[in-house]
PDB file of N, CA and C in Angstrom:
ATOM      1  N   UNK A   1      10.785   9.374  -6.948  1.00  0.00           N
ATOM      2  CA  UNK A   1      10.011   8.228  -6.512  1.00  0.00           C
ATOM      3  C   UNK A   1      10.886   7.232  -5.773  1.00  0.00           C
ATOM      4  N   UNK A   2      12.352   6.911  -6.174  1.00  0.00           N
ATOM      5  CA  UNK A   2      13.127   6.032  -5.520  1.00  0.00           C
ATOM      6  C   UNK A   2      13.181   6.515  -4.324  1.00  0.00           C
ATOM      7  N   UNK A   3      13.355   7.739  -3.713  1.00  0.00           N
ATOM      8  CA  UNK A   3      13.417   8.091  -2.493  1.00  0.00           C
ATOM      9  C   UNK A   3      12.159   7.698  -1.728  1.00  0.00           C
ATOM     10  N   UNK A   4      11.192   7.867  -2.384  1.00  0.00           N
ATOM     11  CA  UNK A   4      10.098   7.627  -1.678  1.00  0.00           C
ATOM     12  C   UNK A   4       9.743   6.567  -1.098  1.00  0.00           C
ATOM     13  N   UNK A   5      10.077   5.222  -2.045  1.00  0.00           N
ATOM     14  CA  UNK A   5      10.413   3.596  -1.782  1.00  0.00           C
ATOM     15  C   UNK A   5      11.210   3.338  -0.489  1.00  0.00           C
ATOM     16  N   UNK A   6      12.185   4.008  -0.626  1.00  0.00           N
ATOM     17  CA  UNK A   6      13.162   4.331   0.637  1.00  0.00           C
ATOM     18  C   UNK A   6      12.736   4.704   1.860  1.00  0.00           C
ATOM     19  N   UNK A   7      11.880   5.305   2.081  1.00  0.00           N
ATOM     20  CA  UNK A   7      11.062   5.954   3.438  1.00  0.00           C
ATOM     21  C   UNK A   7      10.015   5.193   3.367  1.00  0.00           C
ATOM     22  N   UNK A   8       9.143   4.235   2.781  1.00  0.00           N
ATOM     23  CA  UNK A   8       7.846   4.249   2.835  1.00  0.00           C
ATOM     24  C   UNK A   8       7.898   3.041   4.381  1.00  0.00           C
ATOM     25  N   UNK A   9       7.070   3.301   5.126  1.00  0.00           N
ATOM     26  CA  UNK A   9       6.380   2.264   5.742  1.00  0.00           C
ATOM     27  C   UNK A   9       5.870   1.370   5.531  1.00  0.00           C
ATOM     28  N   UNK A  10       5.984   0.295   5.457  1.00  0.00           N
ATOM     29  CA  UNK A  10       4.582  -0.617   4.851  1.00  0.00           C
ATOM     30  C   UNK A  10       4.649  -1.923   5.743  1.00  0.00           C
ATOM     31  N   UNK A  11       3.658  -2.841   5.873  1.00  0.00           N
ATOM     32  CA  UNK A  11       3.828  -4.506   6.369  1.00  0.00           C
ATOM     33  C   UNK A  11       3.477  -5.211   5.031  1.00  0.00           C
ATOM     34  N   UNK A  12       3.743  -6.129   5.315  1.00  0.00           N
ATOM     35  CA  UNK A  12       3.204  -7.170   3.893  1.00  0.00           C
ATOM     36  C   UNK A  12       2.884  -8.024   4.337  1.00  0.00           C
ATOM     37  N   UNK A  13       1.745  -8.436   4.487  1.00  0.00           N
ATOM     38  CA  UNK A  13       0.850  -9.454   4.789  1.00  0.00           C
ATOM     39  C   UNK A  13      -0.010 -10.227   4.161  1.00  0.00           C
ATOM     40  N   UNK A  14       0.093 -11.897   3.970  1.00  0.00           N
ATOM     41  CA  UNK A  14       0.155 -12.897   3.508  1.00  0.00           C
ATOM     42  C   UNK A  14      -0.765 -13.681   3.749  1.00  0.00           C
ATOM     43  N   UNK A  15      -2.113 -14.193   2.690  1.00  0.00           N
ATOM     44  CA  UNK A  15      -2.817 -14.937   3.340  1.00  0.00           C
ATOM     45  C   UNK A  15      -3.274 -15.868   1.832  1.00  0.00           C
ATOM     46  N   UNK A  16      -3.709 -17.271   2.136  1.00  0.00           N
ATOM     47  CA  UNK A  16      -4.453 -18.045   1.214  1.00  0.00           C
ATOM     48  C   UNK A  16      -3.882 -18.055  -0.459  1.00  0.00           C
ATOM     49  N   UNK A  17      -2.143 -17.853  -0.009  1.00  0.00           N
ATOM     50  CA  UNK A  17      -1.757 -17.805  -1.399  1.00  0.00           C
ATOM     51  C   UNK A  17      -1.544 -15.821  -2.083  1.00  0.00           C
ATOM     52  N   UNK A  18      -1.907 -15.040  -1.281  1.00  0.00           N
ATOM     53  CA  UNK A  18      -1.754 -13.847  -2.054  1.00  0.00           C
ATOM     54  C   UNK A  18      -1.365 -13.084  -0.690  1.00  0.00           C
ATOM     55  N   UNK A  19      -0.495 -12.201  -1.435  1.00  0.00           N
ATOM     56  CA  UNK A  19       0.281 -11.043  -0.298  1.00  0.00           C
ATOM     57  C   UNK A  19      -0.015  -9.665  -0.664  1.00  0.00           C
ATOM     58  N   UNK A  20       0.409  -9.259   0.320  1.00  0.00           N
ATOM     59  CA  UNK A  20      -0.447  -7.414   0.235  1.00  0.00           C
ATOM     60  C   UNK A  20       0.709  -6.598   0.960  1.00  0.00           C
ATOM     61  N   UNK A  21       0.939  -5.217   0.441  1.00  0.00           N
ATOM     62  CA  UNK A  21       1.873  -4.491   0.926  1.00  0.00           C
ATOM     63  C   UNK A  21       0.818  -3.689   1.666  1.00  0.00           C
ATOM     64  N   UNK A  22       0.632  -3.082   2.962  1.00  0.00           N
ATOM     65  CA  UNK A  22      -0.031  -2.728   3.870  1.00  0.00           C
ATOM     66  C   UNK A  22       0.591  -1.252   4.039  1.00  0.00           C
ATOM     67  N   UNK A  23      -0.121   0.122   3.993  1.00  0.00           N
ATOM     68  CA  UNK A  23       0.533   1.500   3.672  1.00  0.00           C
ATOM     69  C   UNK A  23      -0.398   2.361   4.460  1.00  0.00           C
ATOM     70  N   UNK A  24      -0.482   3.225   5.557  1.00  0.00           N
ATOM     71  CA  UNK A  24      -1.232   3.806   6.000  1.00  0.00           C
ATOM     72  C   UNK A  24      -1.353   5.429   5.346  1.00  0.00           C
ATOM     73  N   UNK A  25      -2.470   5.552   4.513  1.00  0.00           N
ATOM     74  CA  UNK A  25      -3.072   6.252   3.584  1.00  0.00           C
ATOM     75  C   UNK A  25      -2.387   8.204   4.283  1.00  0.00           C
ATOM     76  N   UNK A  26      -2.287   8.087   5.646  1.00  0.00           N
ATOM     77  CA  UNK A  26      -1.671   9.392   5.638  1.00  0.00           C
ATOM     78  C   UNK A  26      -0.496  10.009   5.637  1.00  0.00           C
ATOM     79  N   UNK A  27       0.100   8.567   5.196  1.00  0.00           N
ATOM     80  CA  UNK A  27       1.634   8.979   4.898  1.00  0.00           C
ATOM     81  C   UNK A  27       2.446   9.787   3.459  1.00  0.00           C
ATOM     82  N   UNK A  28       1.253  10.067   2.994  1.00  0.00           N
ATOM     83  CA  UNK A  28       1.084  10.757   1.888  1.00  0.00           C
ATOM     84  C   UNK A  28       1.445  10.334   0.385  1.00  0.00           C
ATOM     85  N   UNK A  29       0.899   8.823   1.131  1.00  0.00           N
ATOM     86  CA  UNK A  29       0.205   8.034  -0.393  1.00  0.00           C
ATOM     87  C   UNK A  29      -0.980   7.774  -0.721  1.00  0.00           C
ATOM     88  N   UNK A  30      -1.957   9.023  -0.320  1.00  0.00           N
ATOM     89  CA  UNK A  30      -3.207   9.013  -0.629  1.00  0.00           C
ATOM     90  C   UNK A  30      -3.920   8.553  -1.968  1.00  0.00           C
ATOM     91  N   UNK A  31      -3.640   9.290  -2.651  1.00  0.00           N
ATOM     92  CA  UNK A  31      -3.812   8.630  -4.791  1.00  0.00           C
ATOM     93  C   UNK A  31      -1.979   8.479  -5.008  1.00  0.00           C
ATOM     94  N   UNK A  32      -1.807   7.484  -4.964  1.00  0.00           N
ATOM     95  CA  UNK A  32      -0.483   6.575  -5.640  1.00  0.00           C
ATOM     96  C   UNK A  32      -1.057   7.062  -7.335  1.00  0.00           C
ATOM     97  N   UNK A  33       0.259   7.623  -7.967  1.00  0.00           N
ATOM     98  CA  UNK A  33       1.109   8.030  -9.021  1.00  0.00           C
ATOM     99  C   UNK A  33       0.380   7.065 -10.068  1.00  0.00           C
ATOM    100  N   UNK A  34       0.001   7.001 -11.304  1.00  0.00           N
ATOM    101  CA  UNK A  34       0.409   6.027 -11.875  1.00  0.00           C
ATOM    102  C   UNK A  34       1.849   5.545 -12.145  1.00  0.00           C
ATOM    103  N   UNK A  35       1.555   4.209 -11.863  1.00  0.00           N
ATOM    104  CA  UNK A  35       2.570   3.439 -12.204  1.00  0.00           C
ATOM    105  C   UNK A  35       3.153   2.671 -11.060  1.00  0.00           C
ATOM    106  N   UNK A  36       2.751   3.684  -9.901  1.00  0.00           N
ATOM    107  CA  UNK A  36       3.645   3.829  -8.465  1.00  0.00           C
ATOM    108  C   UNK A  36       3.231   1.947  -7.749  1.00  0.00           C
ATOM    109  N   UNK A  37       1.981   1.626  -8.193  1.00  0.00           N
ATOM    110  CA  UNK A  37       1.446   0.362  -7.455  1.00  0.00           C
ATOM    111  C   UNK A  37       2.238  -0.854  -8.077  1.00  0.00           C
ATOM    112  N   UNK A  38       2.115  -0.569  -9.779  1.00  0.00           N
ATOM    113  CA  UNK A  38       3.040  -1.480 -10.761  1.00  0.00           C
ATOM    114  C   UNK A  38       4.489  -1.488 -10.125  1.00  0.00           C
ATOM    115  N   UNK A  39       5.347  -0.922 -10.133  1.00  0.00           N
ATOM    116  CA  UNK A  39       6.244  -0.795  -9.527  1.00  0.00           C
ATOM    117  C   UNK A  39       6.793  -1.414  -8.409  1.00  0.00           C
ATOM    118  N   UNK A  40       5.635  -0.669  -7.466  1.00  0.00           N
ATOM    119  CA  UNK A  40       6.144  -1.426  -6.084  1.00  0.00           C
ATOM    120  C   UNK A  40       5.955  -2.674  -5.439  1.00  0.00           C
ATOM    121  N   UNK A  41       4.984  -3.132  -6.710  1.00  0.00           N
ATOM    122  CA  UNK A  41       4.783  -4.670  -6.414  1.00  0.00           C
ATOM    123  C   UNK A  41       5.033  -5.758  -7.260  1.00  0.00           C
ATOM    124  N   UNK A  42       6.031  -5.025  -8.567  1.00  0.00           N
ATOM    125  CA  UNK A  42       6.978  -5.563  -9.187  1.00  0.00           C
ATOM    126  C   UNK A  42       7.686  -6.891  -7.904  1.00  0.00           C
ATOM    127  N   UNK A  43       7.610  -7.665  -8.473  1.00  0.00           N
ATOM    128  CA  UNK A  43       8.111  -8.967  -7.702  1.00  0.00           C
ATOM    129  C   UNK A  43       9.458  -9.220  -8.130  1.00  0.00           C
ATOM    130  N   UNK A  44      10.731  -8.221  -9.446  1.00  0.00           N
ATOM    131  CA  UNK A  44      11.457  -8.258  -9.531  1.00  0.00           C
ATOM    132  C   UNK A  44      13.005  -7.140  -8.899  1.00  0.00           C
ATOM    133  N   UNK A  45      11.888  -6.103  -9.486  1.00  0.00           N
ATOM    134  CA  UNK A  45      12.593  -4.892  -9.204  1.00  0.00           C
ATOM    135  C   UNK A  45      11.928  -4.233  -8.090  1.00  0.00           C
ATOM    136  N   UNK A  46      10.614  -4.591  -7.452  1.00  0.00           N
ATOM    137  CA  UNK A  46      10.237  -3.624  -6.514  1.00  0.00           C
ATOM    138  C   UNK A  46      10.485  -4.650  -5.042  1.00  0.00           C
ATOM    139  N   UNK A  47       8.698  -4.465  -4.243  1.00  0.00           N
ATOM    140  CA  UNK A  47       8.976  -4.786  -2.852  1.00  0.00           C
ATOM    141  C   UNK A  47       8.624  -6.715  -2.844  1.00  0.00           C
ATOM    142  N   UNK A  48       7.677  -6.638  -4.019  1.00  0.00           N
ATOM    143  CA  UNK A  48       6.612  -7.702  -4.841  1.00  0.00           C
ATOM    144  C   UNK A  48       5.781  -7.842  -3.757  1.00  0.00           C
ATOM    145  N   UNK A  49       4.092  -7.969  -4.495  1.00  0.00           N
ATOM    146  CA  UNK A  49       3.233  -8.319  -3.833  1.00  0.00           C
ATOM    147  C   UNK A  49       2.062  -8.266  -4.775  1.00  0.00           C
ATOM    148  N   UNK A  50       0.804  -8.875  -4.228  1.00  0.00           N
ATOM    149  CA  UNK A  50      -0.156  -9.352  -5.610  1.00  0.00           C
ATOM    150  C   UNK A  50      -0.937  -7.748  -5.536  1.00  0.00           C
ATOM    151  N   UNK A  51      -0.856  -6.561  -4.474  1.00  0.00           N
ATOM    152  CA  UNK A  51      -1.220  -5.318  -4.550  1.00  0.00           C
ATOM    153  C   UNK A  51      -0.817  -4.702  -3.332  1.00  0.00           C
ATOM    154  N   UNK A  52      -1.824  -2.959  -3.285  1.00  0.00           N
ATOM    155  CA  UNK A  52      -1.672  -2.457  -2.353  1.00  0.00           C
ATOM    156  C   UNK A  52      -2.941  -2.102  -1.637  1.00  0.00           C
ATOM    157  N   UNK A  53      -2.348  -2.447  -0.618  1.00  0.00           N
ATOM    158  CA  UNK A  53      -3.924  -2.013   0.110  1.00  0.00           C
ATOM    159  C   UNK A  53      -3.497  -0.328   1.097  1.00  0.00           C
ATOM    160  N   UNK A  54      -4.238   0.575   0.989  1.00  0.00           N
ATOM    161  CA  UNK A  54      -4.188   1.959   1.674  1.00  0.00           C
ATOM    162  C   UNK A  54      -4.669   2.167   2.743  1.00  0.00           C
ATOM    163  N   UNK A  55      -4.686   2.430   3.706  1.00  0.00           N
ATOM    164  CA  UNK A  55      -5.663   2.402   4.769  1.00  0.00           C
ATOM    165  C   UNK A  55      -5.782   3.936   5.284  1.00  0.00           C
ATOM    166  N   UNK A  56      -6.733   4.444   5.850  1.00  0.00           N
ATOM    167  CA  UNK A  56      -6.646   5.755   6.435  1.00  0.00           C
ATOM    168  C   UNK A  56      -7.446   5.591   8.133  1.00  0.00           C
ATOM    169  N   UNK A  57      -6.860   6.126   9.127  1.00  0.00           N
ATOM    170  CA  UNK A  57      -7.744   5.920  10.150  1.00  0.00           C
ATOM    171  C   UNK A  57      -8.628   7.226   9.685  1.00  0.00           C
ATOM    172  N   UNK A  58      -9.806   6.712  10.722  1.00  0.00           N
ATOM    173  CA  UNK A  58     -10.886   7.914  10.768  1.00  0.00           C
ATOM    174  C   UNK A  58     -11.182   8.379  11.985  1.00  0.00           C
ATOM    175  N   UNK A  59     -11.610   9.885  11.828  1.00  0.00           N
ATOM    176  CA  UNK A  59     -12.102  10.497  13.546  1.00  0.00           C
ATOM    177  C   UNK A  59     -13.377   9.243  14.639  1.00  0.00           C
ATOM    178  N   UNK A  60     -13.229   9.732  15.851  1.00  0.00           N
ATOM    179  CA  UNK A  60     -14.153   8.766  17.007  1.00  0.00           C
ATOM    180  C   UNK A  60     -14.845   9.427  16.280  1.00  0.00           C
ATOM    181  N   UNK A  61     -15.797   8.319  16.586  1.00  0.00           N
ATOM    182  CA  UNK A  61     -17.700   7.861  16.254  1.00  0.00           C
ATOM    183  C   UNK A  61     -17.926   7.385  14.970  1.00  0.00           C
ATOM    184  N   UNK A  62     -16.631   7.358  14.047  1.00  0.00           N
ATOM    185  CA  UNK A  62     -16.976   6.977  13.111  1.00  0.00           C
ATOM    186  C   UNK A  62     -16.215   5.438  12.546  1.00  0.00           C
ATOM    187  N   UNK A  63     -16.281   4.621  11.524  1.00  0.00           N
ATOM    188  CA  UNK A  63     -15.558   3.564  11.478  1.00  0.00           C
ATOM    189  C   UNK A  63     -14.210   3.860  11.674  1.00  0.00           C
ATOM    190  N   UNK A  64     -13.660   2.776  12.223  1.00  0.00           N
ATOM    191  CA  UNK A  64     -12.130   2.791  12.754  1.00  0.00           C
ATOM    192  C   UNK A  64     -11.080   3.134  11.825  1.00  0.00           C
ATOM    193  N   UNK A  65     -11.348   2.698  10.214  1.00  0.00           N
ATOM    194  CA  UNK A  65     -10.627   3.363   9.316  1.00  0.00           C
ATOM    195  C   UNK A  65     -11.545   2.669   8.115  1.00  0.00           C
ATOM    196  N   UNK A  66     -10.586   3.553   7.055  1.00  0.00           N
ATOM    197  CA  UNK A  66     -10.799   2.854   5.585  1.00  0.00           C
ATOM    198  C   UNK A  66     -10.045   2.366   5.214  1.00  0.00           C
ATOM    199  N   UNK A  67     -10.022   1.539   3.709  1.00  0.00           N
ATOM    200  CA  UNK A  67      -9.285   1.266   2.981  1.00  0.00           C
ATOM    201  C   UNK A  67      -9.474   1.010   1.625  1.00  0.00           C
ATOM    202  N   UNK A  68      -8.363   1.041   0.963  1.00  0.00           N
ATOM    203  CA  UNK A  68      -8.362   1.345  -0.827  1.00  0.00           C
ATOM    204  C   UNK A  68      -7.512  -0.046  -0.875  1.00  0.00           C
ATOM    205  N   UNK A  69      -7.815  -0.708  -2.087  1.00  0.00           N
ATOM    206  CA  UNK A  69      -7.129  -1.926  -2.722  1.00  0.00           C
ATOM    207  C   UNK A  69      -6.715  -1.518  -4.204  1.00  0.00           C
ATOM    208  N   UNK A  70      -5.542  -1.863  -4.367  1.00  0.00           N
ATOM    209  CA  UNK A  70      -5.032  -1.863  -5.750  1.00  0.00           C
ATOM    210  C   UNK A  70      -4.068  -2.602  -5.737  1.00  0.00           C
ATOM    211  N   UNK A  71      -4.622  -3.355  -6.889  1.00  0.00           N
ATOM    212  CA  UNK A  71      -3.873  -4.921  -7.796  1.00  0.00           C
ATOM    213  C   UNK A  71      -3.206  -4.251  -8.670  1.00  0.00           C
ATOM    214  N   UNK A  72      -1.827  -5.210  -8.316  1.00  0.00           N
ATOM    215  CA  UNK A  72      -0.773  -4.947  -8.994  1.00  0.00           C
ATOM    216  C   UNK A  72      -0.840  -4.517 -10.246  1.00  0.00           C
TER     217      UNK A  72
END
């Protein structure tokens, strides 16, 4: 898993008091591990943030993408 922390992509983006680690869902963090969200948004030992949000784009004609939320 530490390796994985190491490669991951993410933005963290900040609004109205709460921040979000930003992860595009096909980077093959589709279902995050338990534990894996606790962790990485550990505000001590991880990246910190109040969660994660997942996103996946989707094929034309259909919505531009999705997304999954998970609190820390």
């Amino acid at each position: 898993m530490v390796d994985a922390l190491k490669t991951l992509r993410f933005a963290k983006l900040e609004g109205s008091g709460n921040d979000f680690l930003v992860v595009e869902g096909s980077l093959g963090v589709e279902r995050p591990e338990s534990g894996f969200v606790k962790r990485i948004c550990d505000r001590h030992l991880g990246i910190g943030a109040d969660g994660l949000v997942l996103y996946t784009r989707l094929l034309p004609g259909e919505a531009h993408f999705s997304m999954r939320l998970f609190n820390a």
